[in-house]
C-alpha atoms as a PDB file:
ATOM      1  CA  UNK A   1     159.292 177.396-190.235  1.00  0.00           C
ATOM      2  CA  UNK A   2     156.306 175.271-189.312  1.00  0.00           C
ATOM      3  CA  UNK A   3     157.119 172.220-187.510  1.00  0.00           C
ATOM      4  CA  UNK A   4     157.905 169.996-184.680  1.00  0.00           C
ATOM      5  CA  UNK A   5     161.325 170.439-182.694  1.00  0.00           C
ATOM      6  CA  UNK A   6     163.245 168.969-179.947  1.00  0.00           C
ATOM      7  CA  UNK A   7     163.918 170.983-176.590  1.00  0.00           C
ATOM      8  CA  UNK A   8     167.138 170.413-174.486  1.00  0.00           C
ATOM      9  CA  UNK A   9     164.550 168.536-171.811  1.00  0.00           C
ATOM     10  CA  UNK A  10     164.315 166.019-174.332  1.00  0.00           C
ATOM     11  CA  UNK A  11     160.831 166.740-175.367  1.00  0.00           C
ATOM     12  CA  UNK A  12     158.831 167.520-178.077  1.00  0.00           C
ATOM     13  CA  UNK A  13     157.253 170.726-179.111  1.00  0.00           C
ATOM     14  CA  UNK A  14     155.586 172.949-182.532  1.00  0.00           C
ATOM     15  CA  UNK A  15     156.471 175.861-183.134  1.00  0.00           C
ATOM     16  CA  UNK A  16     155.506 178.258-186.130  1.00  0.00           C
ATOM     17  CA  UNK A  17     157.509 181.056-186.940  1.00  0.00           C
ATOM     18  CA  UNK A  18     157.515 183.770-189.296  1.00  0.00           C
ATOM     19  CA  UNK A  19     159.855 186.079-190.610  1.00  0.00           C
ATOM     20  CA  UNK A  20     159.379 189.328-191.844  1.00  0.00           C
ATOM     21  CA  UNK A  21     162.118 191.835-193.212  1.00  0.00           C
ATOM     22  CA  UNK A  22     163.237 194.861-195.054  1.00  0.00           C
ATOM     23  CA  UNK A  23     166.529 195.900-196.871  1.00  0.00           C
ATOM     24  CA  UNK A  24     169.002 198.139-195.429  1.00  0.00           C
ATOM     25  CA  UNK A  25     168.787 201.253-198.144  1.00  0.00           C
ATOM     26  CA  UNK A  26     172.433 200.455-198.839  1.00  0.00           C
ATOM     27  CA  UNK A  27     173.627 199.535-202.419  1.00  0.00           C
ATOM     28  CA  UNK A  28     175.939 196.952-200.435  1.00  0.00           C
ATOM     29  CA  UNK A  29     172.762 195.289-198.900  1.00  0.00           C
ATOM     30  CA  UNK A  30     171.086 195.006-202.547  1.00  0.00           C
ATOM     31  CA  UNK A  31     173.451 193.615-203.986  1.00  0.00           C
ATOM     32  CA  UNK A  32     174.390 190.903-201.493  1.00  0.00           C
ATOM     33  CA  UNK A  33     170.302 190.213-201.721  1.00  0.00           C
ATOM     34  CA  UNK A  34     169.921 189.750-205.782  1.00  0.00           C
ATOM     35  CA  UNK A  35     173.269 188.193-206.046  1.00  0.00           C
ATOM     36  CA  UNK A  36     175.029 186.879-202.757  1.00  0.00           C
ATOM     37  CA  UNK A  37     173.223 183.772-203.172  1.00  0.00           C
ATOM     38  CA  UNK A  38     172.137 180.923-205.298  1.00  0.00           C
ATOM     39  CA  UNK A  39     168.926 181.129-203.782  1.00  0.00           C
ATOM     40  CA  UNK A  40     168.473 183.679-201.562  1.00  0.00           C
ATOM     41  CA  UNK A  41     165.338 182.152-200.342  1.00  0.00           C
ATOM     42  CA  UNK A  42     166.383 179.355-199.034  1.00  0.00           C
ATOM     43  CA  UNK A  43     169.150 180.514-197.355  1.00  0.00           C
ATOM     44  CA  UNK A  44     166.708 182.821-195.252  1.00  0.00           C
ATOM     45  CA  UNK A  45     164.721 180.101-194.613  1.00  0.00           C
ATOM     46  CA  UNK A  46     167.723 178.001-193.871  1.00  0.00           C
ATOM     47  CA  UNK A  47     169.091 180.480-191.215  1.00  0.00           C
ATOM     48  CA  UNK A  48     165.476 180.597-189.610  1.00  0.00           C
ATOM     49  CA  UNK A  49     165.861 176.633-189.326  1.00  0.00           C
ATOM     50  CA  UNK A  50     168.756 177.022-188.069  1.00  0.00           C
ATOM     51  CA  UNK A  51     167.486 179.317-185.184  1.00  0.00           C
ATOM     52  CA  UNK A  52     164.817 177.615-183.905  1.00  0.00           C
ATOM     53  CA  UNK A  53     166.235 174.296-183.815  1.00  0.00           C
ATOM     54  CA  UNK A  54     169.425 176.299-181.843  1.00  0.00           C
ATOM     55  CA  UNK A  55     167.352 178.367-179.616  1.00  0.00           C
ATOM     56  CA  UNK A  56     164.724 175.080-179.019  1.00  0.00           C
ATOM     57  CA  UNK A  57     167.719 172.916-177.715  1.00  0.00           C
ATOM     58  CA  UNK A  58     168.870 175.706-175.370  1.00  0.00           C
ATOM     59  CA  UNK A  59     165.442 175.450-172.946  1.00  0.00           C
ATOM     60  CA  UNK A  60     162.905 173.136-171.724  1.00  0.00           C
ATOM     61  CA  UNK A  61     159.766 172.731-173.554  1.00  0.00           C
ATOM     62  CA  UNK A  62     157.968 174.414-170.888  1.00  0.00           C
ATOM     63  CA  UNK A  63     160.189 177.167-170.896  1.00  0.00           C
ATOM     64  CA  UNK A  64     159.324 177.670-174.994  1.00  0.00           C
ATOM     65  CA  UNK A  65     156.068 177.290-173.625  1.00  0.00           C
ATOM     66  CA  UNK A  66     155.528 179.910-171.198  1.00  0.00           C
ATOM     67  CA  UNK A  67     158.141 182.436-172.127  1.00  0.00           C
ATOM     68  CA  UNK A  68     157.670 182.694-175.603  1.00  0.00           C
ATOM     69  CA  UNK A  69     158.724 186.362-176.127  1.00  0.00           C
ATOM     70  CA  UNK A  70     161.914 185.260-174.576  1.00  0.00           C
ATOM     71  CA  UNK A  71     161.934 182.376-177.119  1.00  0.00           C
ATOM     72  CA  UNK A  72     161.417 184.788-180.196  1.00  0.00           C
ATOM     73  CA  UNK A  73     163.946 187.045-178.956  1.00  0.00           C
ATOM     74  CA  UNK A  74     166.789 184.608-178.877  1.00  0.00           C
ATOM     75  CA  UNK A  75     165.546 183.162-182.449  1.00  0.00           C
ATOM     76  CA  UNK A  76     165.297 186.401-184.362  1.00  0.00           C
ATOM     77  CA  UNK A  77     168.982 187.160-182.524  1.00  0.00           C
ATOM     78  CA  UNK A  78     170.019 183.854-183.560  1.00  0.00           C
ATOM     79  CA  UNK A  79     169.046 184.772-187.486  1.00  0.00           C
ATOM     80  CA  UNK A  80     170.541 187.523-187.917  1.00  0.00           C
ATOM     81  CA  UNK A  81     174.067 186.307-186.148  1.00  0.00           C
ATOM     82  CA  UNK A  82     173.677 183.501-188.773  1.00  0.00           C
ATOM     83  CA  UNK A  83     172.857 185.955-191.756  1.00  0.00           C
ATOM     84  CA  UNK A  84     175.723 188.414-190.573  1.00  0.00           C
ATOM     85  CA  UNK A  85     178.264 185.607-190.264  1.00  0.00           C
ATOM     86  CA  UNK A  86     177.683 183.975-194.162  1.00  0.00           C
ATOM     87  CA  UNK A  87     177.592 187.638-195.677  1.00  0.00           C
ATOM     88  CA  UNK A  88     178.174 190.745-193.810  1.00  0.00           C
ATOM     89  CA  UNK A  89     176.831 192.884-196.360  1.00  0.00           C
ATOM     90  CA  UNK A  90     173.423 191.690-196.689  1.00  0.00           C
ATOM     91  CA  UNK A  91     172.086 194.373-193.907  1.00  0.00           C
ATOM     92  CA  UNK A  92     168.015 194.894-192.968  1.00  0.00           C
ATOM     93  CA  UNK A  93     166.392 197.731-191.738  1.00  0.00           C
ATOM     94  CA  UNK A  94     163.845 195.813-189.856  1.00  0.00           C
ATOM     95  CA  UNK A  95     163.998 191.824-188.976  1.00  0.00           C
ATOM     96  CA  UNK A  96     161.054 190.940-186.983  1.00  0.00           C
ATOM     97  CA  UNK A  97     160.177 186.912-186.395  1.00  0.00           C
ATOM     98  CA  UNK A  98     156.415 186.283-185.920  1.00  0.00           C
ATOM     99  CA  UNK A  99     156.244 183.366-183.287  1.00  0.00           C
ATOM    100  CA  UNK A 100     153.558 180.693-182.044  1.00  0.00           C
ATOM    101  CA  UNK A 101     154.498 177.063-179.716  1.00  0.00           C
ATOM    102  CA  UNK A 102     152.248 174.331-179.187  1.00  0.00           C
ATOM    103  CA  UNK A 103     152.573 170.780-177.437  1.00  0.00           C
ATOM    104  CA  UNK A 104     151.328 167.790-178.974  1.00  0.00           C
ATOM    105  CA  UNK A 105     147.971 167.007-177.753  1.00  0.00           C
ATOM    106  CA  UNK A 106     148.651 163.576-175.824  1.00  0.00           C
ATOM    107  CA  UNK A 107     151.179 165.597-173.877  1.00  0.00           C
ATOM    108  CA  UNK A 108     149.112 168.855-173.114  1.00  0.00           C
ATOM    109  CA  UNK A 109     147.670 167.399-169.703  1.00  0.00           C
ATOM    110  CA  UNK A 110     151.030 166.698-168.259  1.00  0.00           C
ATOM    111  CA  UNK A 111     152.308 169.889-169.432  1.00  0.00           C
ATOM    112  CA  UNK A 112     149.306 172.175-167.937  1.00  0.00           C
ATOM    113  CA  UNK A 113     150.239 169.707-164.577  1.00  0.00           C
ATOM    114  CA  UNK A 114     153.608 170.531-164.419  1.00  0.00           C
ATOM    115  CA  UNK A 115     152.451 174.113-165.162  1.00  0.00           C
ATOM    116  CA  UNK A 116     150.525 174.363-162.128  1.00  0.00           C
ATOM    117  CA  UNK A 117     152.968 173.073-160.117  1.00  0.00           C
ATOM    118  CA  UNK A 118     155.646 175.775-161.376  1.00  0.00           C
ATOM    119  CA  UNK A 119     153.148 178.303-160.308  1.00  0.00           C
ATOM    120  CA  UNK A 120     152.788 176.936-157.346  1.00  0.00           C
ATOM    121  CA  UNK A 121     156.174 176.809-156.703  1.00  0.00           C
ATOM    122  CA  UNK A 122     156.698 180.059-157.764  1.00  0.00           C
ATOM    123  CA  UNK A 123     153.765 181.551-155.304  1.00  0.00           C
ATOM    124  CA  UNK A 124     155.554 179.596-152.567  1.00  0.00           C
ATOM    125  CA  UNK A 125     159.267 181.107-153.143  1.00  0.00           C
ATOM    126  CA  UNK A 126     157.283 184.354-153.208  1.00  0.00           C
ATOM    127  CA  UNK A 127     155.642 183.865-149.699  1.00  0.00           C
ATOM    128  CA  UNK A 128     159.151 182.690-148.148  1.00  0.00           C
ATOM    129  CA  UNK A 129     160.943 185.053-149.285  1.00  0.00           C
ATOM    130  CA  UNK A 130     157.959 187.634-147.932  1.00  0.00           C
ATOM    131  CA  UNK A 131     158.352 185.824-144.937  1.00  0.00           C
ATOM    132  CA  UNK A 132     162.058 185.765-144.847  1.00  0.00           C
ATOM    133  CA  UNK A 133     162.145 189.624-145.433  1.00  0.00           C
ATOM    134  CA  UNK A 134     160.083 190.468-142.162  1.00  0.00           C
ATOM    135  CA  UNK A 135     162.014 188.051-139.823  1.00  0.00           C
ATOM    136  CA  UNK A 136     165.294 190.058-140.930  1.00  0.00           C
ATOM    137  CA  UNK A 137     163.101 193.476-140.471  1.00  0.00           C
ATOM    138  CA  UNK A 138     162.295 192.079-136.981  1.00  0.00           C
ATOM    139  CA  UNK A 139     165.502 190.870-135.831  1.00  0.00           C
ATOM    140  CA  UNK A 140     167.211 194.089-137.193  1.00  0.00           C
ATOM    141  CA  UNK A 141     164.705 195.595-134.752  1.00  0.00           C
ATOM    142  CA  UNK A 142     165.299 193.566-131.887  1.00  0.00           C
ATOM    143  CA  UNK A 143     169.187 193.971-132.211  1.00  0.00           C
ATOM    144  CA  UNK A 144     168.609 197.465-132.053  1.00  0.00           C
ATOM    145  CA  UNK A 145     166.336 197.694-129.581  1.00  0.00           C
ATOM    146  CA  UNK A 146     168.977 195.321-127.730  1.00  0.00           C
ATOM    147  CA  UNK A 147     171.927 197.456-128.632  1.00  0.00           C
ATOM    148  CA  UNK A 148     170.560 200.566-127.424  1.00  0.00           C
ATOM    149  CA  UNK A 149     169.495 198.954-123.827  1.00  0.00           C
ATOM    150  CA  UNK A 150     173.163 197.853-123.438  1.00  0.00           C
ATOM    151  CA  UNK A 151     174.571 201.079-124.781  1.00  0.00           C
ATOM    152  CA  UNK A 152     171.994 202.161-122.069  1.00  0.00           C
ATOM    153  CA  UNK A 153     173.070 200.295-118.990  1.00  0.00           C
ATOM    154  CA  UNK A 154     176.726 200.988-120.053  1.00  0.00           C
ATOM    155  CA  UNK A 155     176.128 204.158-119.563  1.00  0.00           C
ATOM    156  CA  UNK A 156     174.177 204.208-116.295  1.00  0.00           C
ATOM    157  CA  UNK A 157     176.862 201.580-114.539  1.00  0.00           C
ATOM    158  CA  UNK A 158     179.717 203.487-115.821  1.00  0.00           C
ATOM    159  CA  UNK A 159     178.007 206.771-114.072  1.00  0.00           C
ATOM    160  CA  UNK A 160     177.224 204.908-111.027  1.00  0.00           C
ATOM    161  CA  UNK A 161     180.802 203.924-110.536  1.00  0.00           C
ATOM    162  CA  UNK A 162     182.704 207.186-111.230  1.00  0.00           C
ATOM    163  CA  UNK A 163     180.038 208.647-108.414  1.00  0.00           C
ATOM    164  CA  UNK A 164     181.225 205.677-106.247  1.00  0.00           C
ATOM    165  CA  UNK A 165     184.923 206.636-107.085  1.00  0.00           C
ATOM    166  CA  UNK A 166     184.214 210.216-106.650  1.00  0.00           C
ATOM    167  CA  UNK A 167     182.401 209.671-103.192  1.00  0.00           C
ATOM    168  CA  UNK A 168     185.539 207.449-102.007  1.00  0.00           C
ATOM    169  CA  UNK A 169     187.921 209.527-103.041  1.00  0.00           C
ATOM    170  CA  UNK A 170     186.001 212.693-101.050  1.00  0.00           C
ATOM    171  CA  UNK A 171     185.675 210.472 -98.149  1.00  0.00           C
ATOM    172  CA  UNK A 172     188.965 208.934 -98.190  1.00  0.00           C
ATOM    173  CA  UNK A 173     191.109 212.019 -96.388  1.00  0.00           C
ATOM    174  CA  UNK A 174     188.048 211.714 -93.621  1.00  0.00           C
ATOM    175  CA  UNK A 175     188.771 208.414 -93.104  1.00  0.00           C
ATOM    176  CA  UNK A 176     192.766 208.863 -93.177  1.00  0.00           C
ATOM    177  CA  UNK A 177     192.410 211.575 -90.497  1.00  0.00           C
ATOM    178  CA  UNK A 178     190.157 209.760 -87.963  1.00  0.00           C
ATOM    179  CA  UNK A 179     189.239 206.080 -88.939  1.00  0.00           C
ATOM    180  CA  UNK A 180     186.790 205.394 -85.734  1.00  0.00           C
ATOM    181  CA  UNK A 181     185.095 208.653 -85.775  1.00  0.00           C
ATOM    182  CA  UNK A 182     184.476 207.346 -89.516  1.00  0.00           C
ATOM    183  CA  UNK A 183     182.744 204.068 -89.066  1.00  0.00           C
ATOM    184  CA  UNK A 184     180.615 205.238 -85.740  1.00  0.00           C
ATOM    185  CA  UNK A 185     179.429 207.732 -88.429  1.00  0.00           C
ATOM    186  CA  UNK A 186     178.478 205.100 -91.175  1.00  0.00           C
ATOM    187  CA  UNK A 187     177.201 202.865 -88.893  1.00  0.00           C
ATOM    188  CA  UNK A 188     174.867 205.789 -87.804  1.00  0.00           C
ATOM    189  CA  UNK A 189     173.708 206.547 -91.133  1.00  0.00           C
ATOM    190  CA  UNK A 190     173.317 202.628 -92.070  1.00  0.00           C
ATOM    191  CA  UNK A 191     171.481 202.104 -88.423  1.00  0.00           C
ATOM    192  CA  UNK A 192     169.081 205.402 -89.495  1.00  0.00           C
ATOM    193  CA  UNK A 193     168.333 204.126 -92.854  1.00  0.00           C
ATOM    194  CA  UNK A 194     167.334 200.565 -90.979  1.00  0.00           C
ATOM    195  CA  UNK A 195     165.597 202.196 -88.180  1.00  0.00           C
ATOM    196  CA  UNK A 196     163.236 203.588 -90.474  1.00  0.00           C
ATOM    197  CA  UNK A 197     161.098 200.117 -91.156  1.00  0.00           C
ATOM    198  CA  UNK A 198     161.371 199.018 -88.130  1.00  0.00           C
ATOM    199  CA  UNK A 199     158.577 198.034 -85.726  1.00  0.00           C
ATOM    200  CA  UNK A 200     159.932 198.115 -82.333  1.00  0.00           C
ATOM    201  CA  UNK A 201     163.552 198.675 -81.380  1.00  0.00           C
ATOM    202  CA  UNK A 202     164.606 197.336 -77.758  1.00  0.00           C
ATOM    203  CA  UNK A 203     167.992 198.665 -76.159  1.00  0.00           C
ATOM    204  CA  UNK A 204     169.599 195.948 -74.186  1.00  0.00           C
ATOM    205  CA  UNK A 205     171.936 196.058 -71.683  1.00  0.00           C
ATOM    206  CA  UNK A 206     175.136 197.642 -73.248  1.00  0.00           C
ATOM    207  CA  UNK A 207     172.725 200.451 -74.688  1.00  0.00           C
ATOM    208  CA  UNK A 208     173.012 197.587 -78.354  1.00  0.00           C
ATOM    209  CA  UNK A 209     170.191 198.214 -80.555  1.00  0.00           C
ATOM    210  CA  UNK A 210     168.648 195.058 -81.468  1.00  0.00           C
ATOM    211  CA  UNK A 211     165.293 195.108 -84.108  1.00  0.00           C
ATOM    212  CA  UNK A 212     162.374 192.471 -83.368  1.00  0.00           C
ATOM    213  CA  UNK A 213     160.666 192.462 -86.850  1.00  0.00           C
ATOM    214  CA  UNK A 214     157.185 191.299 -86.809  1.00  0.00           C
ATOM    215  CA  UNK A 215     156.617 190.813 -83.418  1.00  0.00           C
ATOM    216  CA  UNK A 216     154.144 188.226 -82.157  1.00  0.00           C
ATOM    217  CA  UNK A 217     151.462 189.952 -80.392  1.00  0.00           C
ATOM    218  CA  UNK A 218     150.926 189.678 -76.637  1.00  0.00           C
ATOM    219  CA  UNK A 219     148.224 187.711 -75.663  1.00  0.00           C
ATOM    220  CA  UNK A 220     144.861 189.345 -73.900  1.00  0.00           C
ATOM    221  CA  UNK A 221     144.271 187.627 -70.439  1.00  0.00           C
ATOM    222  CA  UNK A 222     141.505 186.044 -69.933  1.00  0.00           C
ATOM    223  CA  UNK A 223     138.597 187.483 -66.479  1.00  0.00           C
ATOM    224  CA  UNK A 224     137.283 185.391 -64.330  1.00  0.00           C
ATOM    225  CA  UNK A 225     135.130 182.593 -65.884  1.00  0.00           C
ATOM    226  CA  UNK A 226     137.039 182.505 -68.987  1.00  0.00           C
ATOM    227  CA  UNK A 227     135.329 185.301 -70.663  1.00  0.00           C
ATOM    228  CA  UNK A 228     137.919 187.907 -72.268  1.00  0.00           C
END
């Protein structure tokens, strides 16, 4: 086939192809050759129109284009389904289809145009979905990172209240037995704990401990003649 056909886009496109073959080495396969046919000939040729014009309607032309082995493929399938289905005995040991596509010239510019925009399109699904990998690498990370600090503090508050628990239930039979003697002796530890900090402590009268936290400091008199 050498000629001009129409792609399912609606355009225009040539396309030369060539096919090559060799008999099955089956009497069956000879036979349908020499006399299956009027003209066997033609009916090859026939089948190969058939193909490309099939196979051209199923993509764009840029498609046919770019992705000609794909193109060839699907025609040489095409042929033989088209072979096999007018006479199943004519078999081939080899069927290979020699394939070349061209656009008319007055239509190559806008072709190599939309070319480079595929590509470019193509370059930026690549990047994005780069892009789109790493964020879920990253927030995989994170939630890990955030599921291990809560399994973390889980485990550290859970700790810190059975020690709270524990404590209360070891100091609850102190606290059953002689409740006073039990607060003077946590307010003693609190008052020790406070004490500790503390810059001056002044008793007043009922022996009360009161705390005077940064105390303003006393004031040097001044000698005679105003000099300190």
């Amino acid at each position: 086939y050498d000629g001009y056909t129409v792609t399912g886009d609606g355009n225009t496109i040539h396309v030369k192809a060539t096919m090559n073959f060799s008999l099955a080495e089956d009497p069956g396969a000879i036979k349908a050759y020499e006399f299956g046919f009027s003209s066997v000939t033609d009916f090859l040729n026939s089948s190969l129109d058939n193909a490309v014009f099939h196979e051209s309607a199923r993509r764009s032309a840029f498609d046919a284009i770019t992705d000609t082995e794909t193109f060839r493929e699907d025609i040489e399938t095409r042929v033989i389904k088209v072979i096999e289905r007018n006479n199943p005995n004519l078999k081939f040991k080899t069927l290979k289809i020699a394939l070349d596509t061209l656009v008319p010239l007055e239509v190559q510019p806008a072709v190599d145009a939309y070319g480079i925009v595929e590509q470019n399109s193509q370059k930026r699904v690549g990047e994005e979905r780069k892009t789109g990998k790493t964020v879920v690498v990253k927030a995989k990370g994170q939630a890990k990172l955030i599921e291990e600090g809560g399994s973390t503090a889980s485990t550290k508050l859970r700790t810190s209240i059975q020690a709270e628990a524990k404590s209360f239930k070891d100091q609850l039979p102190h606290y059953e037995s002689n409740p006073e003697l039990f607060e003077q002796r946590l307010v003693s530890e609190a008052m020790q704990q406070i004490l500790t900090n503390a810059v001056d402590v002044f008793y007043l009268s009922g022996r009360q401990p009161r705390i005077w936290l940064n105390r303003t400091p006393e004031k040097r008199k001044l000698k005679e003649g105003g000099a300190p």
